[in-house]
Protein backbone atom coordinates (compact mmCIF):
# COMPACT_ATOMS: atom_id res chain seq x y z
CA UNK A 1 0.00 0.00 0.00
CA UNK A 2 1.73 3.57 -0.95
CA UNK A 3 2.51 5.59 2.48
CA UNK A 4 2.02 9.40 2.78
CA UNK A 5 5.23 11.46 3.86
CA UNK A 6 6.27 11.16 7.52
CA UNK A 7 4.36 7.31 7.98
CA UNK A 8 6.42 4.53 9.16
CA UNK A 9 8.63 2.60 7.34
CA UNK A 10 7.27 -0.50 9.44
CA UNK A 11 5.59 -3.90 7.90
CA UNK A 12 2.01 -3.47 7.39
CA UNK A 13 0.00 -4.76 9.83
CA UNK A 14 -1.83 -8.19 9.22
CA UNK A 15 -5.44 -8.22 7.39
CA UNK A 16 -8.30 -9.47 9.65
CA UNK A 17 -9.98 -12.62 8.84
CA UNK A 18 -12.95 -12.11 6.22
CA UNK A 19 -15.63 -13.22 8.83
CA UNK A 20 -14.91 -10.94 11.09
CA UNK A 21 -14.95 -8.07 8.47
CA UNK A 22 -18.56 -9.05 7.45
CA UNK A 23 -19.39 -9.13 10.95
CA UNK A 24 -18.17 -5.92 12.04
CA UNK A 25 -19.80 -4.56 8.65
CA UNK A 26 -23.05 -6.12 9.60
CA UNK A 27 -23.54 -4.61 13.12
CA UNK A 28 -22.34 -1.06 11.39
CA UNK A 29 -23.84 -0.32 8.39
CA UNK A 30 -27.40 0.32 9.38
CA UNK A 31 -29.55 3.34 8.46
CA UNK A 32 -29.85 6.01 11.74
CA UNK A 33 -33.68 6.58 10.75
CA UNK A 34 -34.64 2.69 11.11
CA UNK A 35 -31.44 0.69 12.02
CA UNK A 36 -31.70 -1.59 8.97
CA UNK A 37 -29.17 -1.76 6.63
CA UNK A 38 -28.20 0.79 4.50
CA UNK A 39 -29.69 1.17 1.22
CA UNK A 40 -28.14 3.73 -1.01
CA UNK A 41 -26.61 5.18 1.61
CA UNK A 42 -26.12 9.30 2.09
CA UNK A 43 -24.08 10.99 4.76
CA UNK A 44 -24.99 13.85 6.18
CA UNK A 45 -23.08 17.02 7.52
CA UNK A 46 -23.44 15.73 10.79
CA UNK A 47 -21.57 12.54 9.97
CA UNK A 48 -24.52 10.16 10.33
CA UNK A 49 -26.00 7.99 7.56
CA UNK A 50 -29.18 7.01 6.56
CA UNK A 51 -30.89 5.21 3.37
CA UNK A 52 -31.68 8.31 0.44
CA UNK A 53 -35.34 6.66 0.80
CA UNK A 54 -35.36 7.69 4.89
CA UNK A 55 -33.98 10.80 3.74
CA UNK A 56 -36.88 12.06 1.57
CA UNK A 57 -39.19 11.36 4.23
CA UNK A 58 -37.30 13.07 7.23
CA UNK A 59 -38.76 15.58 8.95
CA UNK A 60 -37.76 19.49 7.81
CA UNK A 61 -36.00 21.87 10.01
CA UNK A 62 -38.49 24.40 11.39
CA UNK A 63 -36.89 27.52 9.66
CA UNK A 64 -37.73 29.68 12.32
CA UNK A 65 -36.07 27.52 15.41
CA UNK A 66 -33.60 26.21 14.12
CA UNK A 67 -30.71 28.56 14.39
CA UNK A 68 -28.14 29.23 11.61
CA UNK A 69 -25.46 27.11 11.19
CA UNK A 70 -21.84 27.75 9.75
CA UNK A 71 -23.46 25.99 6.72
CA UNK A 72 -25.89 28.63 6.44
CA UNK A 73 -23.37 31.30 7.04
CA UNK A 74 -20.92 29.71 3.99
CA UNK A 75 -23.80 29.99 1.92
CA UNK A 76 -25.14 33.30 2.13
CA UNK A 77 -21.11 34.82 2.54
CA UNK A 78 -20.60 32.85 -0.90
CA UNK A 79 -23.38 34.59 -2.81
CA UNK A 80 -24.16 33.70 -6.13
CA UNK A 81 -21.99 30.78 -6.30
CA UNK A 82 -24.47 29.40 -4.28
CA UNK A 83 -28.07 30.84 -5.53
CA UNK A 84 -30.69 28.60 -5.42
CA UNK A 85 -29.01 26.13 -2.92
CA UNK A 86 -31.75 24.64 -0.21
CA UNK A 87 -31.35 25.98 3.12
CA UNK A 88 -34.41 24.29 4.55
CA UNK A 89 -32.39 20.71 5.12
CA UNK A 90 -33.49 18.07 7.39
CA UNK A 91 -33.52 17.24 10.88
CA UNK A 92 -31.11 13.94 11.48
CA UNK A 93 -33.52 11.48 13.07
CA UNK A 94 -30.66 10.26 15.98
CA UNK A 95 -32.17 12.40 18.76
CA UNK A 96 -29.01 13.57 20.50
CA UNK A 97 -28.43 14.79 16.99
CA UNK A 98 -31.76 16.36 16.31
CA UNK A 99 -31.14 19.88 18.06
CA UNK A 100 -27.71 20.48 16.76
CA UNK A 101 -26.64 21.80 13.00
CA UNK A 102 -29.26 20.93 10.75
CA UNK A 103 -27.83 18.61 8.01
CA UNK A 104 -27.85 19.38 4.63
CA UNK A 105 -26.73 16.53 2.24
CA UNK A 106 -26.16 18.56 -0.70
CA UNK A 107 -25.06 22.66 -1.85
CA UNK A 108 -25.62 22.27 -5.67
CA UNK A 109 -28.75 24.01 -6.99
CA UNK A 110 -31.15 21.36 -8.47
CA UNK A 111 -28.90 18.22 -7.64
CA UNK A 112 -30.45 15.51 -5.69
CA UNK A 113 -28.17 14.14 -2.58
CA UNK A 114 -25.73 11.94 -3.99
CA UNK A 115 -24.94 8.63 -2.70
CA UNK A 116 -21.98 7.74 -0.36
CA UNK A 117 -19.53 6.19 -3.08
CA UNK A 118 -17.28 4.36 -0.24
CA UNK A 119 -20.17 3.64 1.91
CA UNK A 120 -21.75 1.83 -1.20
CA UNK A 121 -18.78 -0.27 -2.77
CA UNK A 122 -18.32 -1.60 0.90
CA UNK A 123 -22.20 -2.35 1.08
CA UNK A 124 -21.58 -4.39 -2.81
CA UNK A 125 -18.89 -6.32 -1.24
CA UNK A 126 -21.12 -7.33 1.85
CA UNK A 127 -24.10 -8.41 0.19
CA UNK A 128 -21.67 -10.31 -2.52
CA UNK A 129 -20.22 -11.76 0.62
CA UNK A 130 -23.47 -13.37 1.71
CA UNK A 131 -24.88 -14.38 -1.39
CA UNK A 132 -21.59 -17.20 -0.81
CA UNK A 133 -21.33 -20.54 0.88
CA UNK A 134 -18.77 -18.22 2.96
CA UNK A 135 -16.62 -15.70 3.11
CA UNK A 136 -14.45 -15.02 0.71
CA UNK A 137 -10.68 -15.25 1.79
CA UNK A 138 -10.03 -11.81 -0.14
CA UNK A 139 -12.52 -9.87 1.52
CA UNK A 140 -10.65 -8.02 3.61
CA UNK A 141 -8.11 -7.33 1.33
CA UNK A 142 -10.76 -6.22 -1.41
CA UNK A 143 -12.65 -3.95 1.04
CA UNK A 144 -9.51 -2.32 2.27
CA UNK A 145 -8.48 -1.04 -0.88
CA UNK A 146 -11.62 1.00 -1.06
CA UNK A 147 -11.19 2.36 2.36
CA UNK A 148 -8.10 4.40 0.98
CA UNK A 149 -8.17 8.20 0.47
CA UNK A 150 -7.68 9.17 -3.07
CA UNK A 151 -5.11 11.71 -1.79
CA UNK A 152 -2.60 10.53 0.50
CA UNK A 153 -3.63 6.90 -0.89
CA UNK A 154 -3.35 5.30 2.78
CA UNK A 155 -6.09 4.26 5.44
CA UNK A 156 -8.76 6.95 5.09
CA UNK A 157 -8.22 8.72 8.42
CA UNK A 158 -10.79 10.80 10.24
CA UNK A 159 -12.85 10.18 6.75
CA UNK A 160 -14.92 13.23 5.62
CA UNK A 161 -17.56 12.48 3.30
CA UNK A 162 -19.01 15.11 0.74
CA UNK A 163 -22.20 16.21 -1.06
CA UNK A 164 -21.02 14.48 -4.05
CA UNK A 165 -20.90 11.54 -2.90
CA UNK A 166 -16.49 11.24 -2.49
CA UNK A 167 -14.76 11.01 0.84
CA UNK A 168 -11.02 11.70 1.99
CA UNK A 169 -9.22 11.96 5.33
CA UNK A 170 -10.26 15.27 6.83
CA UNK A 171 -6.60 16.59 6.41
CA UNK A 172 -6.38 16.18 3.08
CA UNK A 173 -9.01 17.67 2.04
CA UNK A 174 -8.02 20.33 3.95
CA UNK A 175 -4.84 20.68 1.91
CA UNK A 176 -6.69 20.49 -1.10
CA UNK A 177 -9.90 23.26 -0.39
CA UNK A 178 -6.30 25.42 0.43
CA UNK A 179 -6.17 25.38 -3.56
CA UNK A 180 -9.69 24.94 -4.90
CA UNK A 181 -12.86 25.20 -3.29
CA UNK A 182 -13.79 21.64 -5.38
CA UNK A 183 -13.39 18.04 -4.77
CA UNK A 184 -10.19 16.90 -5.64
CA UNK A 185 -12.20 13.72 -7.72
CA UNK A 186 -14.89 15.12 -10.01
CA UNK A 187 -14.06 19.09 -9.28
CA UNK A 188 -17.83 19.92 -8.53
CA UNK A 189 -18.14 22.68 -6.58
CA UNK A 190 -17.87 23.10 -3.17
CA UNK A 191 -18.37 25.49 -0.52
CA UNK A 192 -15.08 25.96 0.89
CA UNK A 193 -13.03 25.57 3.98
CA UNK A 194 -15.26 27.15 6.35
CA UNK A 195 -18.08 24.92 5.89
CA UNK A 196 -16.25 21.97 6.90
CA UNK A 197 -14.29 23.19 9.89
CA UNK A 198 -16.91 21.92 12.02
CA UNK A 199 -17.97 18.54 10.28
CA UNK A 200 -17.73 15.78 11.68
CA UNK A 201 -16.63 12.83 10.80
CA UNK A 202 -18.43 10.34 8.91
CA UNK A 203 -19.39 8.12 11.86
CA UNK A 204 -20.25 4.64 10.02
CA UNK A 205 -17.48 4.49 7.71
CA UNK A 206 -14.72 5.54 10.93
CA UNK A 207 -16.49 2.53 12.85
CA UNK A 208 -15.91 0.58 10.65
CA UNK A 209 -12.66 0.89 9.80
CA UNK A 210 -11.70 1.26 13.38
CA UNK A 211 -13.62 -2.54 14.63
CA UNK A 212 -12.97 -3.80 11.23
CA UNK A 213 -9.34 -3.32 10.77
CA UNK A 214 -8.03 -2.18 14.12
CA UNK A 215 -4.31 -3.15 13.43
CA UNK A 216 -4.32 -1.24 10.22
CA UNK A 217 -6.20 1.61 12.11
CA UNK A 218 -3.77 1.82 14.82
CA UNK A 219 -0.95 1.71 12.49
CA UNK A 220 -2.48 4.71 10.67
CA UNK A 221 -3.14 6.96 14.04
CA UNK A 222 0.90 6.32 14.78
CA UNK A 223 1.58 7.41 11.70
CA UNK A 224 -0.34 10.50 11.79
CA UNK A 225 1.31 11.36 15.68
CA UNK A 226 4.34 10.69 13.98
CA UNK A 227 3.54 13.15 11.38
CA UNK A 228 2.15 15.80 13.73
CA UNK A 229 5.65 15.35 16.36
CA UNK A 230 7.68 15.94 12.76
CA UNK A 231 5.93 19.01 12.07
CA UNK A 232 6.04 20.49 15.31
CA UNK A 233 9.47 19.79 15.91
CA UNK A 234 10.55 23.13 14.15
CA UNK A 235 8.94 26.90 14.54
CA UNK A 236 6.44 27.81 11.44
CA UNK A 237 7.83 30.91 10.20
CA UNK A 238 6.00 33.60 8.25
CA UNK A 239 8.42 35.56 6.60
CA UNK A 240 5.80 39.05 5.67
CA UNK A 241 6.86 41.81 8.20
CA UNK A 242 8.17 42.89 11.45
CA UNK A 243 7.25 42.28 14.29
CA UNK A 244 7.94 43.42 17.59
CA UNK A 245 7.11 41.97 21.32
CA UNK A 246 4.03 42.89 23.22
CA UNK A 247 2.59 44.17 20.05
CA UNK A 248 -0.32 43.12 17.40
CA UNK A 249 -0.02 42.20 14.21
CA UNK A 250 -3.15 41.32 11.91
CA UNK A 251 -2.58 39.40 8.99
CA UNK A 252 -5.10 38.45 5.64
CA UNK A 253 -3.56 34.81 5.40
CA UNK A 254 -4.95 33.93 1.77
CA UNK A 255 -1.90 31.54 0.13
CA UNK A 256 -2.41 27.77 0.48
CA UNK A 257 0.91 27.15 2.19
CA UNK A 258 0.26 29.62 5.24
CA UNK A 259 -3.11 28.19 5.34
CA UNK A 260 -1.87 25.22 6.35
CA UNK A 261 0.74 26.73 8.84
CA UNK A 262 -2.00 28.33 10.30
CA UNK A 263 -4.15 25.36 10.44
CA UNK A 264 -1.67 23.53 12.03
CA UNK A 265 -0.93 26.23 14.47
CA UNK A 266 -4.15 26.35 15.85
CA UNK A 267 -4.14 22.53 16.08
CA UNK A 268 -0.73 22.85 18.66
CA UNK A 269 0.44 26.07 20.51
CA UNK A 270 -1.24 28.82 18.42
CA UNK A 271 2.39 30.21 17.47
CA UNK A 272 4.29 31.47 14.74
CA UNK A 273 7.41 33.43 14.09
CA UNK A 274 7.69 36.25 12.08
CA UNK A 275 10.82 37.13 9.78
CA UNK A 276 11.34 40.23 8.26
CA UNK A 277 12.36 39.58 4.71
CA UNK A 278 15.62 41.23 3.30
CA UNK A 279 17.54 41.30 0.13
CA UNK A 280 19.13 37.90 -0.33
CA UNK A 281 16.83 36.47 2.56
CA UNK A 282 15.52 36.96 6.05
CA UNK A 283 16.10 39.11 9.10
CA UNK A 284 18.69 35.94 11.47
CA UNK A 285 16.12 37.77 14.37
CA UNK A 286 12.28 38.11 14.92
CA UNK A 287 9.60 37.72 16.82
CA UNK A 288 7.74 34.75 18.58
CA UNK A 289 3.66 35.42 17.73
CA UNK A 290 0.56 33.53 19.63
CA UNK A 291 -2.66 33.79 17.70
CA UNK A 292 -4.84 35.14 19.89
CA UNK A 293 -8.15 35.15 17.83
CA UNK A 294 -8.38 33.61 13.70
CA UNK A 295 -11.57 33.92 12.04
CA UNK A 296 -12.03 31.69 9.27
CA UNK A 297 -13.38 32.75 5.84
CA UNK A 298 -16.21 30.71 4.04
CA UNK A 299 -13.15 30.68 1.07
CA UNK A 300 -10.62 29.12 3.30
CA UNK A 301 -8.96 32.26 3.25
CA UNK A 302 -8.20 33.85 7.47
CA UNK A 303 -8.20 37.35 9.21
CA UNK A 304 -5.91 36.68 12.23
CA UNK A 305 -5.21 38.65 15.32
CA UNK A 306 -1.86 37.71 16.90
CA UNK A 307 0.83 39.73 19.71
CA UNK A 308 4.42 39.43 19.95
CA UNK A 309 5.62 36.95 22.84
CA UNK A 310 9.37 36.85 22.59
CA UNK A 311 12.50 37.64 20.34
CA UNK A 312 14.26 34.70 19.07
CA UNK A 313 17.46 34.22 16.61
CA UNK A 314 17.50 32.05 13.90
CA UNK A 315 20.16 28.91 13.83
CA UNK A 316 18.92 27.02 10.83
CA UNK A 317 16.56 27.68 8.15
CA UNK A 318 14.08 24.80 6.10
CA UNK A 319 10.88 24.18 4.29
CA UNK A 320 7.94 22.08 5.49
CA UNK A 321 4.96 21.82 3.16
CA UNK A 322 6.03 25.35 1.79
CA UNK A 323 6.43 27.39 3.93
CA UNK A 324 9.65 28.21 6.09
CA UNK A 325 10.32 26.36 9.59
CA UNK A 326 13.36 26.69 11.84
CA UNK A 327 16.11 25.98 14.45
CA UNK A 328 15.02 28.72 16.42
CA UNK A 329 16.72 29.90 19.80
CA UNK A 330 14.58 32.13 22.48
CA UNK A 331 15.96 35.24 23.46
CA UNK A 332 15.34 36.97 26.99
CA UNK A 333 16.32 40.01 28.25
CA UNK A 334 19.32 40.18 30.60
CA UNK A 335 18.99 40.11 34.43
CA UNK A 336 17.67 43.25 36.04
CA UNK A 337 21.08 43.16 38.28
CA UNK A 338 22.95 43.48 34.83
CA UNK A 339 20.60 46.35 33.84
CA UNK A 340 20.91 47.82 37.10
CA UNK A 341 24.74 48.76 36.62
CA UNK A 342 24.21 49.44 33.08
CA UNK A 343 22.05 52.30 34.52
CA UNK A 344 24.58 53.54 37.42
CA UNK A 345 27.60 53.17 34.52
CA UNK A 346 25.13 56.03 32.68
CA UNK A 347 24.46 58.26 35.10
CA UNK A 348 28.21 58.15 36.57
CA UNK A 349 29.89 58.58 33.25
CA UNK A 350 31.40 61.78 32.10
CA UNK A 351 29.69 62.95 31.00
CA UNK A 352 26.59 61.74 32.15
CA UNK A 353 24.17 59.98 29.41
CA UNK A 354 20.53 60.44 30.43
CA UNK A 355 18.67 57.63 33.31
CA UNK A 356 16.42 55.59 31.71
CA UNK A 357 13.39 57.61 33.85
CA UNK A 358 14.40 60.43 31.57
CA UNK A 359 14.45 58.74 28.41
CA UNK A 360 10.84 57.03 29.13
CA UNK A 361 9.85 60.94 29.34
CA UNK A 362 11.12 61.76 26.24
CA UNK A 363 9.01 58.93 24.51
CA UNK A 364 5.98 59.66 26.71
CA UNK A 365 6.58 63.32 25.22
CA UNK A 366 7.01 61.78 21.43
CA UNK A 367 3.18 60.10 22.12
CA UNK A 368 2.58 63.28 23.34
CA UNK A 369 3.40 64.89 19.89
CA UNK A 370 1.39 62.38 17.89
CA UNK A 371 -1.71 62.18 19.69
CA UNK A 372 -1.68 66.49 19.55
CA UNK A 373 -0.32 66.78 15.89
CA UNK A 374 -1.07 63.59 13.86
CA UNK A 375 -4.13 63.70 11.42
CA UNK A 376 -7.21 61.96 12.61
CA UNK A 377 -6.94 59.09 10.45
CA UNK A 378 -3.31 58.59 11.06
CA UNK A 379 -4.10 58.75 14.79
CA UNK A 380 -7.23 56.24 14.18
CA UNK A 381 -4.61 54.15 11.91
CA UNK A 382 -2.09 54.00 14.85
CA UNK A 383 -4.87 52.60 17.35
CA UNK A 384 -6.15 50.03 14.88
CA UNK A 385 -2.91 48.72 14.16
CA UNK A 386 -0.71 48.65 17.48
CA UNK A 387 -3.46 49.35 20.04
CA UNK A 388 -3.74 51.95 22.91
CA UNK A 389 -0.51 53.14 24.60
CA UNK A 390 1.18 50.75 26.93
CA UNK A 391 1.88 51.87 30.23
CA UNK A 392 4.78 49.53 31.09
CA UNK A 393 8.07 50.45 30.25
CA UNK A 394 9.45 47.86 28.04
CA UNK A 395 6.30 47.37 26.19
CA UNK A 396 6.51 50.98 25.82
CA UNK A 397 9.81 51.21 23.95
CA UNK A 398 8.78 48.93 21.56
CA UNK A 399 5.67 50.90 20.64
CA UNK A 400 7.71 53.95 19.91
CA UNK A 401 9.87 52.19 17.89
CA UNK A 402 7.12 50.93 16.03
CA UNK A 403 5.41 54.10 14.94
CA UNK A 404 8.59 56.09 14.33
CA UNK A 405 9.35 56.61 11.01
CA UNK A 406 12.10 54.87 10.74
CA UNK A 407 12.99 52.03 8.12
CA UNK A 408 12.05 48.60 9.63
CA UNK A 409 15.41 47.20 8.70
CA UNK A 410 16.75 49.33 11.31
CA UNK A 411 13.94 48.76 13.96
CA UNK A 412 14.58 45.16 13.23
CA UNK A 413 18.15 45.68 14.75
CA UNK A 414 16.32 45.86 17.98
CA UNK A 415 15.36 42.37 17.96
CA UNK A 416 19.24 41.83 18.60
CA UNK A 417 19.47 43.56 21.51
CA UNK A 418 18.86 42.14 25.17
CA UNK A 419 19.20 45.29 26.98
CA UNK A 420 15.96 46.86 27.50
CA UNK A 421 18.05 50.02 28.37
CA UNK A 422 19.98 50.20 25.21
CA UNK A 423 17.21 49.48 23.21
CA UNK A 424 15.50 52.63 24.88
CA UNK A 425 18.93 54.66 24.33
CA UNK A 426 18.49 53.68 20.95
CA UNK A 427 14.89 54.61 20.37
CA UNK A 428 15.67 58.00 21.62
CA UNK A 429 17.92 58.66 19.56
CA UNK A 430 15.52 58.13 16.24
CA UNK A 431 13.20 60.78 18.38
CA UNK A 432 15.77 63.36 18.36
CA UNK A 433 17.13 62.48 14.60
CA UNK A 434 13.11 62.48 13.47
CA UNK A 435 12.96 66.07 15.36
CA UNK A 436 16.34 67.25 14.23
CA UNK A 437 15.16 66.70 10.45
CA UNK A 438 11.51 67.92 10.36
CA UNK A 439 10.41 68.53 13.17
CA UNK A 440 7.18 69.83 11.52
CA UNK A 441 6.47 66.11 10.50
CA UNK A 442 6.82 64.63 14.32
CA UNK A 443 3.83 62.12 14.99
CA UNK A 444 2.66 62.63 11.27
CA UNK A 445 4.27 60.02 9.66
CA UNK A 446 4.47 55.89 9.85
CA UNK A 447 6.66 53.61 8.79
């Protein structure tokens, strides 16, 4: 059987016997709305199937107590790609089902629910299977290889099945709504990524695969932690803009490859790096991000709200999936005992260089300057995109720094630094070379 990228290398694990295939199949392929078998079988968004004959006769969603779901949402965001799609549904008849998203088997205008493709071929083999004296001895073996995803071709894991009838492991079709809102088989269309965040998966088929081939299964969930330790092993890194600690950044994540970082993100820590890029590469510093709120899209594409955590230097550089990851190494400030003497070594020096007391003052004086000269919409633009004024030192420095006008090359050169004093030293000076130039322009300008 081919293996995806990052599964073991190890033997495959040995096929059940035949009988207890059928038997499994038996006690799991029945219909939710009678428990009988299945009989042209449909999956619903829920992940529960039923015969498409129990389906026309289920009982409609009231329209007015039923509340919207993120189906209904996808829809309506998607427009006319969508006009004409029913929004009515169906209740699913399982009753600790009944009150949650209403199902709805099918998006495309004027097309009938299509049939569960997998669910069916495993339903031909059974009833071929009992039409027999016994068993056949390649049962297993013959149902198996229609249990594979037509992606990854291995074990379908957490199967998701579709309105058209296909199904694929839930991360791979992921990966593939990153590129086209379409299924990967027959391209019809499909609502996109937001839809099926919240889909389950498609109960029968995972029972059966787990109770029917539990070796196999096993083997496949391994294979999948093994994957998830590989990718996690190394930071993500978005390499877009600076970033500095303590502060926001928003970002309009739309390209398939940080789609997936930021899938995966979410899935472990909720962080990211970000690299400022340079000519001939990346910034060897930048700044540790946690995603603090990521709303998804109906198109897949993201709108995410993140804050700087912590500066970090760059030892090694690769490429997972597309997008960057690294060696990374955290980087703290130094003790407050070394800053300590770096501030008596100031004040004692001849001559004296200005305490860092009087240095905050001069950037408190700066914010000063901007909130009394800037524009209103440069003031309004400042809010939105760094947030109110920090009152706490450190976080204060690096808000200067991030509305001076000064190239972010050079504020990048901050990220180096692990004294929070010369950093501030540094700061100040921009102030007083921003003054010294055009003084007229002080808190009117961004970077």
């Amino acid at each position: 059987m081919p293996r995806s990228r990052g599964a073991s290398e190890e033997p495959d694990a040995p096929l059940p016997a035949s009988a207890h295939v059928l038997e499994v199949a038996r006690s799991v392929l029945l219909c939710v709305a009678g428990e009988h078998r299945l009989v042209d079988p449909v999956t619903l968004s829920c992940g529960h199937s039923l015969c498409k004959t129990c389906l026309s006769t289920a009982r409609r969603a009231p329209a007015d107590t039923v509340e919207p779901s993120l189906a209904d949402r996808a829809v309506a965001a998607l427009g006319s790609a969508f006009v004409g799609a029913s929004t009515d549904g169906c209740l699913c008849p399982v009753d600790s089902c009944r009150t949650g998203a209403v199902a709805r088997p099918s998006l495309q205008p004027g097309k009938n629910p299509r049939v569960d493709i997998v669910l069916q071929k495993t339903l031909e083999h059974i009833r071929r299977a009992e039409t027999a004296d016994a068993p056949p001895e390649s049962l297993a073996a013959d149902l198996l290889g229609d249990l594979e995803c037509h992606i990854c071709a291995t074990l379908l894991h957490r199967p998701l099945s579709l309105s058209c009838g296909h199904t694929f492991c839930t991360q791979c079709l992921a990966r593939s709504l990153d590129h086209a809102p379409s299924c990967p088989l027959d391209r019809s269309t499909l609502p996109g990524a937001a839809w099926f965040q919240s889909h389950p998966k498609a109960i029968a088929l995972s029972e059966l695969i787990r109770r029917a081939y539990g070796a196999t299964w096993a083997q496949r969930e391994a294979a999948d932690i093994r994957q998830r330790q590989h990718e996690s092993s190394q930071a993500p890194l978005f390499i877009c803009s600076l970033s500095m600690p303590t502060l926001p950044t928003s970002l309009h994540v739309f390209e398939p490859r940080y789609r997936l970082m930021m899938r995966r993100a979410m899935e472990t820590d909720r962080q990211f790096g970000m690299l400022l890029p340079v000519r001939g590469g990346v910034n060897s510093h930048g700044c540790m991000l946690r995603i603090r709120q990521l709303q998804l899209l109906p198109d897949g594409r993201s709108l995410v709200n993140s804050v700087g955590m912590y500066r970090f230097r760059i030892r090694s550089l690769g490429q997972l999936d597309g997008y960057a990851v690294g060696d990374i190494e955290r980087l703290d400030d130094q003790s407050l005992e070394l800053e300590a003497q770096a501030e008596r070594e100031a004040v004692e020096a001849d001559p004296p260089r200005p305490s860092t007391a009087e240095m905050l003052a001069q950037c408190r004086a700066f914010i000063l300057s901007v909130e009394t000269n800037a524009p209103p919409m440069a003031l309004r633009r400042i809010i939105q995109t760094f947030g109110e004024v920090p009152i706490e030192p450190t976080a204060l420095v690096w808000y200067v720094a991030a509305i001076l006008p000064i190239a972010d090359t050079a504020k990048a050169s901050l990220l180096e630094i692990d004294s929070p004093r010369q950093r501030l030293e540094i700061v100040t000076s921009w102030i007083k070379a921003v003054n010294d130039q055009a003084p007229s322009l002080l808190g009117c300008r961004m970077s």
